[in-house]
N, C-alpha and C. Protein backbone atom coordinates (compact mmCIF):
# COMPACT_ATOMS: atom_id res chain seq x y z
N UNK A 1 0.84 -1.18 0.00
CA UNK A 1 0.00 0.00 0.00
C UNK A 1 0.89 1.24 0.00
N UNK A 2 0.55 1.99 -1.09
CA UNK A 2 1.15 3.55 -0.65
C UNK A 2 1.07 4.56 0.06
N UNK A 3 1.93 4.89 0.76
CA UNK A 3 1.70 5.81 1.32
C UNK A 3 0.39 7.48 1.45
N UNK A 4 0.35 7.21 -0.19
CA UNK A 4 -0.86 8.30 -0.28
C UNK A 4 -2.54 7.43 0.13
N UNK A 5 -2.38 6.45 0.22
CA UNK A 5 -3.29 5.61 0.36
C UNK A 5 -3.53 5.27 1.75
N UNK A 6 -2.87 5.57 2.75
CA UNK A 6 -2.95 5.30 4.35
C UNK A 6 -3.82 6.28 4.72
N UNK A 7 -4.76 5.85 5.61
CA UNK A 7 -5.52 7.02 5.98
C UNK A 7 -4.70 7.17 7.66
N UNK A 8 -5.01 7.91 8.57
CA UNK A 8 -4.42 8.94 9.33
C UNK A 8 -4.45 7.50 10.69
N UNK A 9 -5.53 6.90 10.72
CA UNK A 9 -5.32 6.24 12.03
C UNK A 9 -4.34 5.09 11.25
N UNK A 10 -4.36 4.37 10.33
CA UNK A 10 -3.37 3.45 9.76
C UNK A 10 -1.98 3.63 10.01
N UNK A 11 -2.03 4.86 9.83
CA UNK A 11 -0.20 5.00 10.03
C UNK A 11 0.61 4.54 10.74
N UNK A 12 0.59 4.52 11.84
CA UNK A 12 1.48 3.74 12.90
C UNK A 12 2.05 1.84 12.38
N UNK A 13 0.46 1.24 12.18
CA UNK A 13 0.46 0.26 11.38
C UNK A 13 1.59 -0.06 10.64
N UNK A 14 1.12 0.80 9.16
CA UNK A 14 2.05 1.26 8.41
C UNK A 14 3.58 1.20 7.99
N UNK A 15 3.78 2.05 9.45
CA UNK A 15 4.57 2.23 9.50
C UNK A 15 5.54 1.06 9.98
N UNK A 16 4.72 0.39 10.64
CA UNK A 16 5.64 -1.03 11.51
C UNK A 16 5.72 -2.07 10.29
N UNK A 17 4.80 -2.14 9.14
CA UNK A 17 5.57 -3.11 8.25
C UNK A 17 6.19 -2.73 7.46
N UNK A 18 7.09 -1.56 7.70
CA UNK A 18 8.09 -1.19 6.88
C UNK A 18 9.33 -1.72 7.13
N UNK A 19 10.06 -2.01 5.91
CA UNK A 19 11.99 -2.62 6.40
C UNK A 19 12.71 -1.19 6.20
N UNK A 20 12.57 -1.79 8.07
CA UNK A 20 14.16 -0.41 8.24
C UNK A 20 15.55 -0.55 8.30
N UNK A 21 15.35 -1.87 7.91
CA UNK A 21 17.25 -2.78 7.81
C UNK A 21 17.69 -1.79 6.76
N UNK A 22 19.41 -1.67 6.94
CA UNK A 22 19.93 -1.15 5.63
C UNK A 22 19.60 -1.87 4.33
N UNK A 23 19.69 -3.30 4.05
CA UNK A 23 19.30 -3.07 3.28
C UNK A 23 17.75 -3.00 2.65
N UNK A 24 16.31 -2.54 3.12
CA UNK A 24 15.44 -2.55 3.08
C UNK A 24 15.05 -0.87 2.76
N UNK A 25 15.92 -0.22 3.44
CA UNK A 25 16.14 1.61 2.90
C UNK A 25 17.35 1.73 2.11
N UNK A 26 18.32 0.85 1.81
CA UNK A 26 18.99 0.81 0.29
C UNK A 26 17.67 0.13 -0.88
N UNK A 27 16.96 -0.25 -0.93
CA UNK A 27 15.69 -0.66 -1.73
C UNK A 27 14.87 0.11 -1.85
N UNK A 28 14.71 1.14 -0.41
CA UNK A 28 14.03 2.14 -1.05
C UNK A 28 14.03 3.43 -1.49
N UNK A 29 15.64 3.40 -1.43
CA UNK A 29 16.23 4.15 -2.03
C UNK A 29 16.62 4.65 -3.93
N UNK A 30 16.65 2.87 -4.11
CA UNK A 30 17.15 2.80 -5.46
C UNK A 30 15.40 2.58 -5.90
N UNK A 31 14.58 1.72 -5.76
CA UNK A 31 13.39 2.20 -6.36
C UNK A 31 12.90 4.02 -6.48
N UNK A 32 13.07 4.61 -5.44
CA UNK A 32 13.04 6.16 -6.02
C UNK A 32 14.01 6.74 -6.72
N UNK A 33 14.82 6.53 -6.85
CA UNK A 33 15.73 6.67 -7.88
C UNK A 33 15.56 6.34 -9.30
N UNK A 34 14.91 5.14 -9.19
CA UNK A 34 14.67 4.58 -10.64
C UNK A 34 13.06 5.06 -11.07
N UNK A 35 12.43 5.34 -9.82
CA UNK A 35 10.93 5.80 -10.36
C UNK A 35 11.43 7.24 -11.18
N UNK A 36 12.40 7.84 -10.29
CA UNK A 36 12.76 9.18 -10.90
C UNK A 36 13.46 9.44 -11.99
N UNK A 37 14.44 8.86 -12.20
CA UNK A 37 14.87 8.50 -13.43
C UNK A 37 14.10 8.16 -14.65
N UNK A 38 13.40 7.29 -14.72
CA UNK A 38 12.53 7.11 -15.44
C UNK A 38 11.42 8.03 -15.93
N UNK A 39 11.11 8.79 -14.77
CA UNK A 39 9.97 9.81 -14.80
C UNK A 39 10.35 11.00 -15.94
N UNK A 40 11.60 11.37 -15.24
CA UNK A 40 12.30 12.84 -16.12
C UNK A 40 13.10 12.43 -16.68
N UNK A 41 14.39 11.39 -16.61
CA UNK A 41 15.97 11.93 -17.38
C UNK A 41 15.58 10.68 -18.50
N UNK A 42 14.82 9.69 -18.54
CA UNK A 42 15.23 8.41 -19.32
C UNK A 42 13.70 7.95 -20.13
N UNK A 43 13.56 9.85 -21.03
CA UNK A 43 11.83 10.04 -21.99
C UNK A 43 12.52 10.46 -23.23
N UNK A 44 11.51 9.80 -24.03
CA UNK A 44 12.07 10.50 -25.73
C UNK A 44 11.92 11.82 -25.61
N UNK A 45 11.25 12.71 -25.13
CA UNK A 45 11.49 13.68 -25.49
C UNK A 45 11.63 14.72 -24.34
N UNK A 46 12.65 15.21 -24.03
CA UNK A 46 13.22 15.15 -22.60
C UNK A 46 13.50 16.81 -22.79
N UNK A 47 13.02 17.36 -21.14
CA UNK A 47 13.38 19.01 -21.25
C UNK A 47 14.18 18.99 -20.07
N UNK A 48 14.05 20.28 -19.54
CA UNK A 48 15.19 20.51 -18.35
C UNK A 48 14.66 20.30 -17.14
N UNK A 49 13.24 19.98 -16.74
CA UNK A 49 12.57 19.43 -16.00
C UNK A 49 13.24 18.46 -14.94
N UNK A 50 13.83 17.73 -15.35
CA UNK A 50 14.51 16.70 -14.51
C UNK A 50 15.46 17.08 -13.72
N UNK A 51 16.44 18.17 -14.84
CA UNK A 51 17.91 18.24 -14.56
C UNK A 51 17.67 19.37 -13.48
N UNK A 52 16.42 20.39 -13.40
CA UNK A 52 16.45 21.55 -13.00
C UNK A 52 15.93 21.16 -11.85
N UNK A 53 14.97 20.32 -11.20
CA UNK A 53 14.77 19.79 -9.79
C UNK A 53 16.41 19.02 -9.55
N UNK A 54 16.71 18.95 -10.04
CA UNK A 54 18.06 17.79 -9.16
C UNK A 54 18.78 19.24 -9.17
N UNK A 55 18.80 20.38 -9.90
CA UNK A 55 19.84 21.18 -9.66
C UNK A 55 18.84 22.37 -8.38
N UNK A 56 17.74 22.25 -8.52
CA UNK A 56 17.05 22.88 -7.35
C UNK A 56 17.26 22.09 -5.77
N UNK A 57 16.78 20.79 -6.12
CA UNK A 57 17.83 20.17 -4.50
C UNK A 57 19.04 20.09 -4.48
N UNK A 58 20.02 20.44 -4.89
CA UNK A 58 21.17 20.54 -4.95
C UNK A 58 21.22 22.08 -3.52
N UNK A 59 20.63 23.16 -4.34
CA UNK A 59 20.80 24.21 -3.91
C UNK A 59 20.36 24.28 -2.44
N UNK A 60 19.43 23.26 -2.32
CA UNK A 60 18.05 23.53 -1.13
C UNK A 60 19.11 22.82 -0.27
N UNK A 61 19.95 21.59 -0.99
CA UNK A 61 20.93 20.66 0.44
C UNK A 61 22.02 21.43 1.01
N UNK A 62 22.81 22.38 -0.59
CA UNK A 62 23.67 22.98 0.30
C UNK A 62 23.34 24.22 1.71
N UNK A 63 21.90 24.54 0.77
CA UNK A 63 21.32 25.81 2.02
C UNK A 63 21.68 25.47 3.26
N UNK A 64 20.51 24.32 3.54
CA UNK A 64 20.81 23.54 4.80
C UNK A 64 22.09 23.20 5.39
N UNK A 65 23.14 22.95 4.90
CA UNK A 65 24.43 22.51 5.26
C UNK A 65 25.08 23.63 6.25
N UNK A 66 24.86 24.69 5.02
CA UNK A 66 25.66 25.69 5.28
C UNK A 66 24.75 26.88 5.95
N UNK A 67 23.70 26.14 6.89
CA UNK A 67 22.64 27.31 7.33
C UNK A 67 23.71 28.19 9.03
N UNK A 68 24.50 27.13 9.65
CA UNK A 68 25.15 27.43 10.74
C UNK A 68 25.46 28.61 10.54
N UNK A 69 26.30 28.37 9.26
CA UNK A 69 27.10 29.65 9.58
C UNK A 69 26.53 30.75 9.01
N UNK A 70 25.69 30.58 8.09
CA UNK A 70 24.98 31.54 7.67
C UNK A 70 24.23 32.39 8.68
N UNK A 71 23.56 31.85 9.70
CA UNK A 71 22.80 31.99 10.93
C UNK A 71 23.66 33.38 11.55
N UNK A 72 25.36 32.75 11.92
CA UNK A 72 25.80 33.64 12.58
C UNK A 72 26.38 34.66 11.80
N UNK A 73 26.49 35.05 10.95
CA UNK A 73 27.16 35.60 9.60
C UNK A 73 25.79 37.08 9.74
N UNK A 74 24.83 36.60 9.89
CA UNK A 74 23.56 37.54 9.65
C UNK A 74 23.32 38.83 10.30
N UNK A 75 23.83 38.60 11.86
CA UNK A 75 23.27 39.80 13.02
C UNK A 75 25.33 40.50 12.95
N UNK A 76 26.20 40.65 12.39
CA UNK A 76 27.30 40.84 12.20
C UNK A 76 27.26 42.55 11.42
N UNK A 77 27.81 43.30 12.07
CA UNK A 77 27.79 44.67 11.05
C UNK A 77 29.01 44.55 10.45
N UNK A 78 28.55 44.82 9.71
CA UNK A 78 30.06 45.35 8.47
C UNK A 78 30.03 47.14 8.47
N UNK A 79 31.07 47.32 8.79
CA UNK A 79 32.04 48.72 8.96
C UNK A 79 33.19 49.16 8.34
């Protein structure tokens, strides 16, 4: 069952017949990978759609990475 398909008291359920072994989230890893792949980079007729979300999380992971220092970088006067 998919996830869009669980209604709200199910979840817990759900959630317990999931594999949380490595390799059970290496599986569900490479199935989204390959759903995604397939979806955008691997169509006859292919735009920037694909490439431009992978280059939009790109941007969104480094944000996050680099939010520390950004944080303290902010309340700092420059003189």
């Amino acid at each position: 069952m998919k996830l869009m398909d669980v209604k709200l008291g199910q979840l817990p359920t759900w959630l317990a017949m999931r594999d949380f072994t490595p390799g059970g989230i290496l599986g569900a890893l490479r199935r989204g990978y390959d759903r995604y792949y397939n979806k955008y980079i691997n169509v006859k007729k292919g735009g920037l759609g694909g490439l431009s979300m992978v280059l939009a999380g790109y941007v969104v992971v480094s944000y996050i990475w680099s939010y520390s220092h950004l944080k303290h970088d902010r309340h700092r006067k420059y003189h």
